[in-house]
Protein backbone atom coordinates (compact mmCIF):
# COMPACT_ATOMS: atom_id res chain seq x y z
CA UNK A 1 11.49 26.33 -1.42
CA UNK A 2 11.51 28.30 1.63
CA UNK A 3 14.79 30.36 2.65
CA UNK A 4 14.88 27.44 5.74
CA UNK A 5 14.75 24.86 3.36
CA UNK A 6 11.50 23.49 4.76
CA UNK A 7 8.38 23.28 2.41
CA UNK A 8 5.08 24.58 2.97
CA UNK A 9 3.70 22.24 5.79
CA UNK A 10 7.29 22.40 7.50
CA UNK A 11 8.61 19.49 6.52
CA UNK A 12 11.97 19.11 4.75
CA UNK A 13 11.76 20.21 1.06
CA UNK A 14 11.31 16.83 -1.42
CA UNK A 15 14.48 16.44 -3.12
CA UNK A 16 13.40 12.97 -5.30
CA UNK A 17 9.99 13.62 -6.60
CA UNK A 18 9.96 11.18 -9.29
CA UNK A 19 7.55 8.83 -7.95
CA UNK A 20 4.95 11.18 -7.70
CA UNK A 21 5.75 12.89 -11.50
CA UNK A 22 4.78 9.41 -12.84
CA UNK A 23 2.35 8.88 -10.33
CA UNK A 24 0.66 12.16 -11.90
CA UNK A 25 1.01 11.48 -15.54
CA UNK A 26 4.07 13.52 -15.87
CA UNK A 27 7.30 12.69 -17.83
CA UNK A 28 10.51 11.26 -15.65
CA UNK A 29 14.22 10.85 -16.21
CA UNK A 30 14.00 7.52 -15.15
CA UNK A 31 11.28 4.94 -13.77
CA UNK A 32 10.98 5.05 -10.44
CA UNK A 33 10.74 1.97 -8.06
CA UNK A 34 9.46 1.00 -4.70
CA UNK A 35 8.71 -2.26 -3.47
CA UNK A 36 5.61 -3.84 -0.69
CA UNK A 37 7.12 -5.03 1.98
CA UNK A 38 10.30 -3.26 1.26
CA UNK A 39 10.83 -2.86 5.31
CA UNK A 40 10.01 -6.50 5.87
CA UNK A 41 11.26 -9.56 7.32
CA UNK A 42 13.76 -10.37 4.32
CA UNK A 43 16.03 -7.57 6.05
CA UNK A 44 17.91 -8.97 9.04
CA UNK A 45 18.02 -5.28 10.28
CA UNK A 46 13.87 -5.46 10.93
CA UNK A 47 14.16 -9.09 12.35
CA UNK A 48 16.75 -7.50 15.31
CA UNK A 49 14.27 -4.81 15.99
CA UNK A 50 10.97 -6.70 15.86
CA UNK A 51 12.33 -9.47 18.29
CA UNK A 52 11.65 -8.02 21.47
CA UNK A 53 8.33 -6.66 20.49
CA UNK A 54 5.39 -8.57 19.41
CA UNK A 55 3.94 -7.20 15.75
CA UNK A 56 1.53 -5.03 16.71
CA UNK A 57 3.26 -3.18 19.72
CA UNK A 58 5.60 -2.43 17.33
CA UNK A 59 2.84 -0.57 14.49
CA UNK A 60 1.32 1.37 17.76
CA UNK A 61 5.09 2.64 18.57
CA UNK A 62 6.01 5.61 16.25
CA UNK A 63 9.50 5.31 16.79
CA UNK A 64 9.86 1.72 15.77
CA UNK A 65 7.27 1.86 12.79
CA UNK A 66 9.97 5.62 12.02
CA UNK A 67 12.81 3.02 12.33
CA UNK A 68 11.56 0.50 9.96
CA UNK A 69 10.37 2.09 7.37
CA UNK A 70 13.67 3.89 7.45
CA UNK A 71 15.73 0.92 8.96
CA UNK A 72 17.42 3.70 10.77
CA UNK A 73 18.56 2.94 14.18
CA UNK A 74 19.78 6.39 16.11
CA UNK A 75 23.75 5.92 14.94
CA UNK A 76 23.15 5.35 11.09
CA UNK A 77 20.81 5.29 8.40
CA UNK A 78 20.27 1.67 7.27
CA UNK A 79 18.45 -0.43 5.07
CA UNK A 80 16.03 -0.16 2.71
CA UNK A 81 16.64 3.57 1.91
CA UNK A 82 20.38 3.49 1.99
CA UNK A 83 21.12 0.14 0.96
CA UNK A 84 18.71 0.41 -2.23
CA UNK A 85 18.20 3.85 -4.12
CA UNK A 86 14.38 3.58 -3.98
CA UNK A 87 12.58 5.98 -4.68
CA UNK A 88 9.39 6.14 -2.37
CA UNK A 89 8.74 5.22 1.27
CA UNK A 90 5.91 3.22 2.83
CA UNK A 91 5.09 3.42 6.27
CA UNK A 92 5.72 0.62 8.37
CA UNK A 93 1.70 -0.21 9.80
CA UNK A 94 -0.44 -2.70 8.84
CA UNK A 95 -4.07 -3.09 7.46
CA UNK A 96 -5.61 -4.79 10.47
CA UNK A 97 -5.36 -1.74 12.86
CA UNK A 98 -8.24 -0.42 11.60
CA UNK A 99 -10.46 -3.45 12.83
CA UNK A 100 -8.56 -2.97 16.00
CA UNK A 101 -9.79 0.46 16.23
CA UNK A 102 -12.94 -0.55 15.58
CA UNK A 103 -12.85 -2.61 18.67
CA UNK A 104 -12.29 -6.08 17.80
CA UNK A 105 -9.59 -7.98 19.17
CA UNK A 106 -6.54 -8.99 16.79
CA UNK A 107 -3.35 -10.61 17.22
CA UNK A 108 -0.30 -11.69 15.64
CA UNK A 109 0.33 -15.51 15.92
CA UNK A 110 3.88 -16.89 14.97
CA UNK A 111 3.60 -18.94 12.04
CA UNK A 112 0.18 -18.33 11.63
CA UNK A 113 -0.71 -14.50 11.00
CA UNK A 114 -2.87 -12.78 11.72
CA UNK A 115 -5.90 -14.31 14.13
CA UNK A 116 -9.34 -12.59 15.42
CA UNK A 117 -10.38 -14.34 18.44
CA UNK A 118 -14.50 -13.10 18.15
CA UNK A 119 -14.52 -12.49 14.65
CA UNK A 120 -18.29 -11.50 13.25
CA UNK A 121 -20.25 -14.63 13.08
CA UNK A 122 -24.01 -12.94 12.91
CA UNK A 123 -25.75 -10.02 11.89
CA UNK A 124 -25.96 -8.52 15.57
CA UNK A 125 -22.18 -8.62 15.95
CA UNK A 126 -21.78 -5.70 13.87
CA UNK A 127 -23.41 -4.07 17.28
CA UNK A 128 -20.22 -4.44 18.92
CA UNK A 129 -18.34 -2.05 16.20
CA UNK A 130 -17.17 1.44 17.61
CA UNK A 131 -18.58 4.27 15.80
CA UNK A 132 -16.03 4.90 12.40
CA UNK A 133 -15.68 8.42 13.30
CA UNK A 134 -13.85 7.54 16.37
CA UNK A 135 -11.39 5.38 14.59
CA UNK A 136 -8.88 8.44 13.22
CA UNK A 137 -8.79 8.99 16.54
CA UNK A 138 -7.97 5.68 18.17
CA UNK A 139 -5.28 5.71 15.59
CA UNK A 140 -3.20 8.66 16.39
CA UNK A 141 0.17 6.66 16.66
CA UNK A 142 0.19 6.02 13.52
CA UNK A 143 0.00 9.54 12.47
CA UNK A 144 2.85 10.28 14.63
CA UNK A 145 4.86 7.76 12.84
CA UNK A 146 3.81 9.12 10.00
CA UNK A 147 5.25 13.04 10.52
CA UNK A 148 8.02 11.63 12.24
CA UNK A 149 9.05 9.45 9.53
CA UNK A 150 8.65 11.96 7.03
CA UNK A 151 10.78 14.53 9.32
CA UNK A 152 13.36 11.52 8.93
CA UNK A 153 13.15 11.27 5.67
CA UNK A 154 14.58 15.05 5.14
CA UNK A 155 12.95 15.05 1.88
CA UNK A 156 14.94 12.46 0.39
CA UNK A 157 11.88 10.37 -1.13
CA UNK A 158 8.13 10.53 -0.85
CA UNK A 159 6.66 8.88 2.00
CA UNK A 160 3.27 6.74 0.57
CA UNK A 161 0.36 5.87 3.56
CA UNK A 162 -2.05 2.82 3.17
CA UNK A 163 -4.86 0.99 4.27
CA UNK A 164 -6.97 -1.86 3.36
CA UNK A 165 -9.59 -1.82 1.18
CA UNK A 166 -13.22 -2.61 2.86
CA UNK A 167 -13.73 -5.79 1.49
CA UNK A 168 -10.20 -7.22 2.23
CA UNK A 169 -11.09 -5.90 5.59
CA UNK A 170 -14.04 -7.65 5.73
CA UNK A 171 -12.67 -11.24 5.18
CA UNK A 172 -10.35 -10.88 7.88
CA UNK A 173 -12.97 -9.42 10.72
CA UNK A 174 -15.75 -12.40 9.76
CA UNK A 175 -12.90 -15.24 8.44
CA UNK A 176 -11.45 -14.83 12.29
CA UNK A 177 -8.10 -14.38 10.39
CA UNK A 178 -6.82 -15.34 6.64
CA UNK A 179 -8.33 -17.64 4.35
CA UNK A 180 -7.76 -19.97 0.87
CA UNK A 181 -11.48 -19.74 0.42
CA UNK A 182 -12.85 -16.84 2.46
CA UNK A 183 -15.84 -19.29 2.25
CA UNK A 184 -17.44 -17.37 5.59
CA UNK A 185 -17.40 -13.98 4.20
CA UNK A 186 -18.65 -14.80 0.83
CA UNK A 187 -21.33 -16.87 3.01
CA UNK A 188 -22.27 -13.40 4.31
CA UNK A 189 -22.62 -11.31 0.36
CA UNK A 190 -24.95 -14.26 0.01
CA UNK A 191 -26.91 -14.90 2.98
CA UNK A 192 -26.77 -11.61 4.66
CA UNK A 193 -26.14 -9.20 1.58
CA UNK A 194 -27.52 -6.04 3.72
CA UNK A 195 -25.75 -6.81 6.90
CA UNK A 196 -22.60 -6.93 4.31
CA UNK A 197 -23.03 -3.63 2.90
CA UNK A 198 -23.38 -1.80 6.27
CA UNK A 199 -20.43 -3.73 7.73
CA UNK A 200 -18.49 -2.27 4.32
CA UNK A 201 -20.16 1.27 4.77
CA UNK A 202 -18.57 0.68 8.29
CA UNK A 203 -15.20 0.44 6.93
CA UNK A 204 -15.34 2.87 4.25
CA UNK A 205 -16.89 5.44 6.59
CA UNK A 206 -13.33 4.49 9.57
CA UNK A 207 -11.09 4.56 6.22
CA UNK A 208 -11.59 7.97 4.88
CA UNK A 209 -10.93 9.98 7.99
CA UNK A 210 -8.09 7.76 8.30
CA UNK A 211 -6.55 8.18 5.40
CA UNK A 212 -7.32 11.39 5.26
CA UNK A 213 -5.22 11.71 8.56
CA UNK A 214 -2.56 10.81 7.47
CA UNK A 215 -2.17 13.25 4.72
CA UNK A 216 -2.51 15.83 7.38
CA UNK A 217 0.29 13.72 9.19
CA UNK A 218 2.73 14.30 6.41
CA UNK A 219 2.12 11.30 3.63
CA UNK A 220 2.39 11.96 0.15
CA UNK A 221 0.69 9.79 -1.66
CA UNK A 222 -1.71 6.93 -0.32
CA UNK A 223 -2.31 3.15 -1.16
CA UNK A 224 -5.06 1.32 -0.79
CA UNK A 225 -4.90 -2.45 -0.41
CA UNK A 226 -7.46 -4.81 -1.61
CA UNK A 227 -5.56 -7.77 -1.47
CA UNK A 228 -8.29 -10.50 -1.52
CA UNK A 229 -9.79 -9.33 -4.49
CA UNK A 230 -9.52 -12.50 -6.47
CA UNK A 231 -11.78 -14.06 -4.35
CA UNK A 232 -14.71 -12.36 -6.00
CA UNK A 233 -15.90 -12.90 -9.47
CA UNK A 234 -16.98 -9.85 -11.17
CA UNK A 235 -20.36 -9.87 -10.21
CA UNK A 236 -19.59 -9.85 -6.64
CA UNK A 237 -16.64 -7.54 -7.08
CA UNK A 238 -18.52 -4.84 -8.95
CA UNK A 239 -21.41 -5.22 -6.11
CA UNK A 240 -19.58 -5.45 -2.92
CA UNK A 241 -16.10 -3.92 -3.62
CA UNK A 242 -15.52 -1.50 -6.13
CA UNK A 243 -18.30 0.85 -5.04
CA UNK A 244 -16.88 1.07 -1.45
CA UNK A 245 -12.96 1.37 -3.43
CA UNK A 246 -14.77 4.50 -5.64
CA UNK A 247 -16.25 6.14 -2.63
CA UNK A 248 -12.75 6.07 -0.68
CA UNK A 249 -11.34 8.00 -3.03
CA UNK A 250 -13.94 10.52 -4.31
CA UNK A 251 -14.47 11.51 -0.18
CA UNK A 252 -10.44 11.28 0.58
CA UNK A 253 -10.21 13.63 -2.13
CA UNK A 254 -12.94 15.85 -1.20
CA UNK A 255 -12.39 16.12 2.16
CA UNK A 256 -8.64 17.10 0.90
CA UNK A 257 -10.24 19.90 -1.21
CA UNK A 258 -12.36 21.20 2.00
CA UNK A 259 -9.60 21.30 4.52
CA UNK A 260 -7.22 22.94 2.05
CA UNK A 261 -4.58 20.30 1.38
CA UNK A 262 -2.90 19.94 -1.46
CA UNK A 263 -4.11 16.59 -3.45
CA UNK A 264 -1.71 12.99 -3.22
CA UNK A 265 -1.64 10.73 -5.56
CA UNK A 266 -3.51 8.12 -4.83
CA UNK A 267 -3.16 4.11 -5.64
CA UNK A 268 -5.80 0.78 -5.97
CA UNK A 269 -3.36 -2.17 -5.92
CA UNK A 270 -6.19 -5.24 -5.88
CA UNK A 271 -4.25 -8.40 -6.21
CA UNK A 272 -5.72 -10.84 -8.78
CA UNK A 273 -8.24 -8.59 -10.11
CA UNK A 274 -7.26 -8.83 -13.43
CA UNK A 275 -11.19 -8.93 -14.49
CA UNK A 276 -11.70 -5.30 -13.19
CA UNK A 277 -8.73 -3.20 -14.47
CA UNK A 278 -11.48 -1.08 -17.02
CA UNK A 279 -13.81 -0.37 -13.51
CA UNK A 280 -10.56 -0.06 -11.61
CA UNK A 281 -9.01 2.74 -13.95
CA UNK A 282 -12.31 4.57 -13.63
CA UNK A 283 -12.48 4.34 -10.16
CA UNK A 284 -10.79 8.20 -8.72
CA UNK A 285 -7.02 6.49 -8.26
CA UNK A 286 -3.92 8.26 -10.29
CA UNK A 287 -2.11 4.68 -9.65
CA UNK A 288 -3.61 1.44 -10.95
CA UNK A 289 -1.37 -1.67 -9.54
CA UNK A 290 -0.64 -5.04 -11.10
CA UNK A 291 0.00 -7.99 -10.27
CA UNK A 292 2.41 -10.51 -11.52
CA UNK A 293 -0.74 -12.68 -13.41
CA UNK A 294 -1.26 -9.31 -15.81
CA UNK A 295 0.75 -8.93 -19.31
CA UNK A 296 1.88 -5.49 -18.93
CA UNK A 297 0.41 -4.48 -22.82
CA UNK A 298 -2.91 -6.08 -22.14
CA UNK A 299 -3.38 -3.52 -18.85
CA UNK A 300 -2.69 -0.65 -20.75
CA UNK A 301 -4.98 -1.39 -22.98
CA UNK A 302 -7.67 -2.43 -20.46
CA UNK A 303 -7.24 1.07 -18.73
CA UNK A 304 -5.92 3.63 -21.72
CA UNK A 305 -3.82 6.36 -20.80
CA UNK A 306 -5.08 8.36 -18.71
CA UNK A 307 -3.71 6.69 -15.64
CA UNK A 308 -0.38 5.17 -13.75
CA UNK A 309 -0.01 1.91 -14.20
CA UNK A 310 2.62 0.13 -11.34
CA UNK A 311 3.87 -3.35 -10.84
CA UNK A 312 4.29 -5.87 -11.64
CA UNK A 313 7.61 -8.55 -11.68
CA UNK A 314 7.11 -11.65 -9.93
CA UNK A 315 8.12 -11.51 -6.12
CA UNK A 316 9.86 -14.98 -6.89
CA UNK A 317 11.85 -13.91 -9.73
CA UNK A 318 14.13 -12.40 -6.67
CA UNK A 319 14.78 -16.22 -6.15
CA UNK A 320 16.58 -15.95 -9.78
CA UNK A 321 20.41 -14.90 -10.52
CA UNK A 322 21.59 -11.48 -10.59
CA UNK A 323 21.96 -11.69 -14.18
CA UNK A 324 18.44 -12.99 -15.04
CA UNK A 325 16.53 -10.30 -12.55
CA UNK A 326 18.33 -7.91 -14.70
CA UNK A 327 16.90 -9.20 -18.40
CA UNK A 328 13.34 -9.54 -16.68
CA UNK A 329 13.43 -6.23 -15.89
CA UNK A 330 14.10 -4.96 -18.90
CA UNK A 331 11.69 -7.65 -20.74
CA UNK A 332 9.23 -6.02 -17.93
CA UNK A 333 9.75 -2.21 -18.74
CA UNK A 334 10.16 -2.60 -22.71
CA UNK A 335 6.15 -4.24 -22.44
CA UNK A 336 4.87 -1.18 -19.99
CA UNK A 337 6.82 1.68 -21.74
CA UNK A 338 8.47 4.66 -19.78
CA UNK A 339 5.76 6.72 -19.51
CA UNK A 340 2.91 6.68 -16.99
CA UNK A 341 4.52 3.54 -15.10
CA UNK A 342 6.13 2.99 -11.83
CA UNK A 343 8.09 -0.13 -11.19
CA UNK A 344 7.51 -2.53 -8.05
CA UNK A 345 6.82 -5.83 -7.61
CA UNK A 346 3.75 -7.94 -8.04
CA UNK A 347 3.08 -8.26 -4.72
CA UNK A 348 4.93 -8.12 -1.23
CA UNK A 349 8.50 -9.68 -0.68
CA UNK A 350 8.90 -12.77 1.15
CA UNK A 351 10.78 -13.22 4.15
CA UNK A 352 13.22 -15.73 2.75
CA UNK A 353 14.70 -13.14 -0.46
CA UNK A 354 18.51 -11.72 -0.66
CA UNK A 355 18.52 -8.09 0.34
CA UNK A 356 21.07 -7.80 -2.72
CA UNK A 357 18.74 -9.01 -5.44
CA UNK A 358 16.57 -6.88 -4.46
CA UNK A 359 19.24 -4.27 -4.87
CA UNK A 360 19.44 -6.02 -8.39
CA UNK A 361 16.29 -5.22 -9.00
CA UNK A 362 16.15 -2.34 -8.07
CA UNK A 363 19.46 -0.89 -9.74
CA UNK A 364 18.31 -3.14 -12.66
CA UNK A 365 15.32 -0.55 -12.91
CA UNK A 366 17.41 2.33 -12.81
CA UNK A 367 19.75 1.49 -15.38
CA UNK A 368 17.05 -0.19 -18.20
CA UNK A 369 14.97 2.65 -17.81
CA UNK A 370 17.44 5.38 -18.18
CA UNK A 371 18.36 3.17 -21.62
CA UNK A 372 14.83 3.04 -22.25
CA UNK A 373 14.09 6.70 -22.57
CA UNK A 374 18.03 7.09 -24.51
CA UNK A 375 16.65 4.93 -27.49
């Protein structure tokens, strides 16, 4: 540490690094535990500040997406970093800015979610796509949010970045918005299979500048969503997803290596793709995450040791009693062990969940895991 207690890049030296340790591979005191969505709607805190801003407003204001990933209005430090001891920060952003930089049109419709009002429909719409390399650049307020989040932060936790993966992307910009079947984008692997892998090249080409970005801006470790994974059997997982989810990470990490940053940790969380956790774990990513359909000893052995596995409680165990969060915790780190693991949920919170079990759960991970390692 520097004699003004700042680190190398200037920021406030990290006093909690155990999320990255275990995101590495290295031994911790204790497991650590984030959640998605932990600045969400569940807290009434982000429901007073969203409501005079529509969603979106609020991800291109650094301040706000500062205050909610924080919850920390200008007189105190709030929820969910002082109300739960977690032990990493996520940036409040979404995925669906990056389509937005692209140029296409989104919004945020109460009740609905999100809706693209000319999503892609043919071949030739892909014409109407900003060049990638301009996205990083259309996207600058988030990397403000980012360094002045992590300035917030004064070192307390690690702050992670995201983005979505290219084929979640994907489903969104041709669906017009989200999906049970994502029947029009799997129309297009089919019909237009070429068209498909230039509008994913697209993506992947906006994404790692992006990401990339926002190492620069100050995160320390990155995520990167495929969320509609599931969607795709194998076949058309291993052909239209996981190369684009490889080539993410081998050029975030070499364009780390060329501009002299130090490396992050980096994470592939793709829901419901249980049938790719071997490809997945041999993909560039420290982090592997799980869903809540995955027994715990049947990933590890799926992906060995030689990477992080995180996850993976049901969201909707939150709904449960105190007492029985607590004994599915344990039951949930006694099956992934205390090394090479990082608790979190399955999936995001809902809007409708106690903010104190998910203190339960949280201090439930905490306290099993320091038994854990005692035994």
């Amino acid at each position: 540490m520097e004699a003004n207690g700042l680190g190398p890049q200037g920021f406030p030296e990290l006093k909690n690094d155990t999320f990255l340790r275990a995101a590495w591979g290295e031994e911790t005191d204790y497991t650590p535990v984030w959640c998605m969505r932990q600045a969400g709607r569940y807290l009434p805190e982000f429901r007073e500040t969203r409501a005079a801003q529509d969603f979106f407003s609020t991800c291109r204001s650094p301040e706000a997406c500062c205050e909610l990933t924080l919850q920390q209005p200008v007189s105190c430090f709030l929820q969910p970093l002082r109300r739960f001891p977690l032990d990493a920060a996520i940036i409040f952003s979404d995925i669906l800015v990056v389509p937005q930089a692209l140029g296409m049109e989104v919004t945020m419709v109460p009740g609905k979610g999100p809706s693209f009002p000319e999503p892609l429909r043919e071949e030739q719409d892909l014409e109407r796509l900003r060049d990638p390399e301009v996205v990083a650049s259309e996207l600058g307020y988030v990397f403000q949010a980012i360094t002045l989040t992590r300035q917030r932060l004064a070192g307390r936790v690690p702050l992670i970045g995201f983005a979505g993966a290219p084929w979640t992307l994907m489903t969104y910009m041709v669906e017009g918005g989200g999906s049970s079947t994502m029947a029009q984008a799997k129309r297009w692997l089919y019909q237009r299979p070429q068209a498909s892998h230039q509008l994913l090249r697209i993506l992947t080409d906006a994404l790692v500048p992006y990401l990339v970005g926002q190492v620069v801006a100050g995160a320390q470790a990155l995520q990167l969503f495929e969320s509609h994974a599931g969607h795709l059997g194998p076949q058309l997982f291993n052909k239209f997803a996981l190369p684009y989810i490889r080539d993410v990470a081998k050029q975030v990490k070499a364009r780390l290596r060329e501009a002299g940053l130090a490396p992050v940790p980096m994470i592939i969380f793709a829901k419901d793709g249980h049938f790719a956790l071997e490809e997945l774990a041999q993909a560039g990513y420290e982090v592997v995450g799980l869903d809540w359909t995955v027994a715990p000893k049947k990933a590890r052995e799926c992906v060995g040791k030689t990477v992080t596995l995180q996850g993976n409680l049901d969201p909707c165990a939150l709904y449960a009693s105190e007492e029985e969060i607590g004994q599915l915790v344990k039951q949930m780190l006694d099956d992934f062990g205390p090394h090479r693991y990082i608790a979190n949920l399955g999936h995001g919170l809902y809007p409708d969940m106690d903010p104190e079990h998910v203190g339960a759960f949280v201090d439930a991970v905490h306290k099993h895991s320091r038994l854990l390692r005692q035994n």
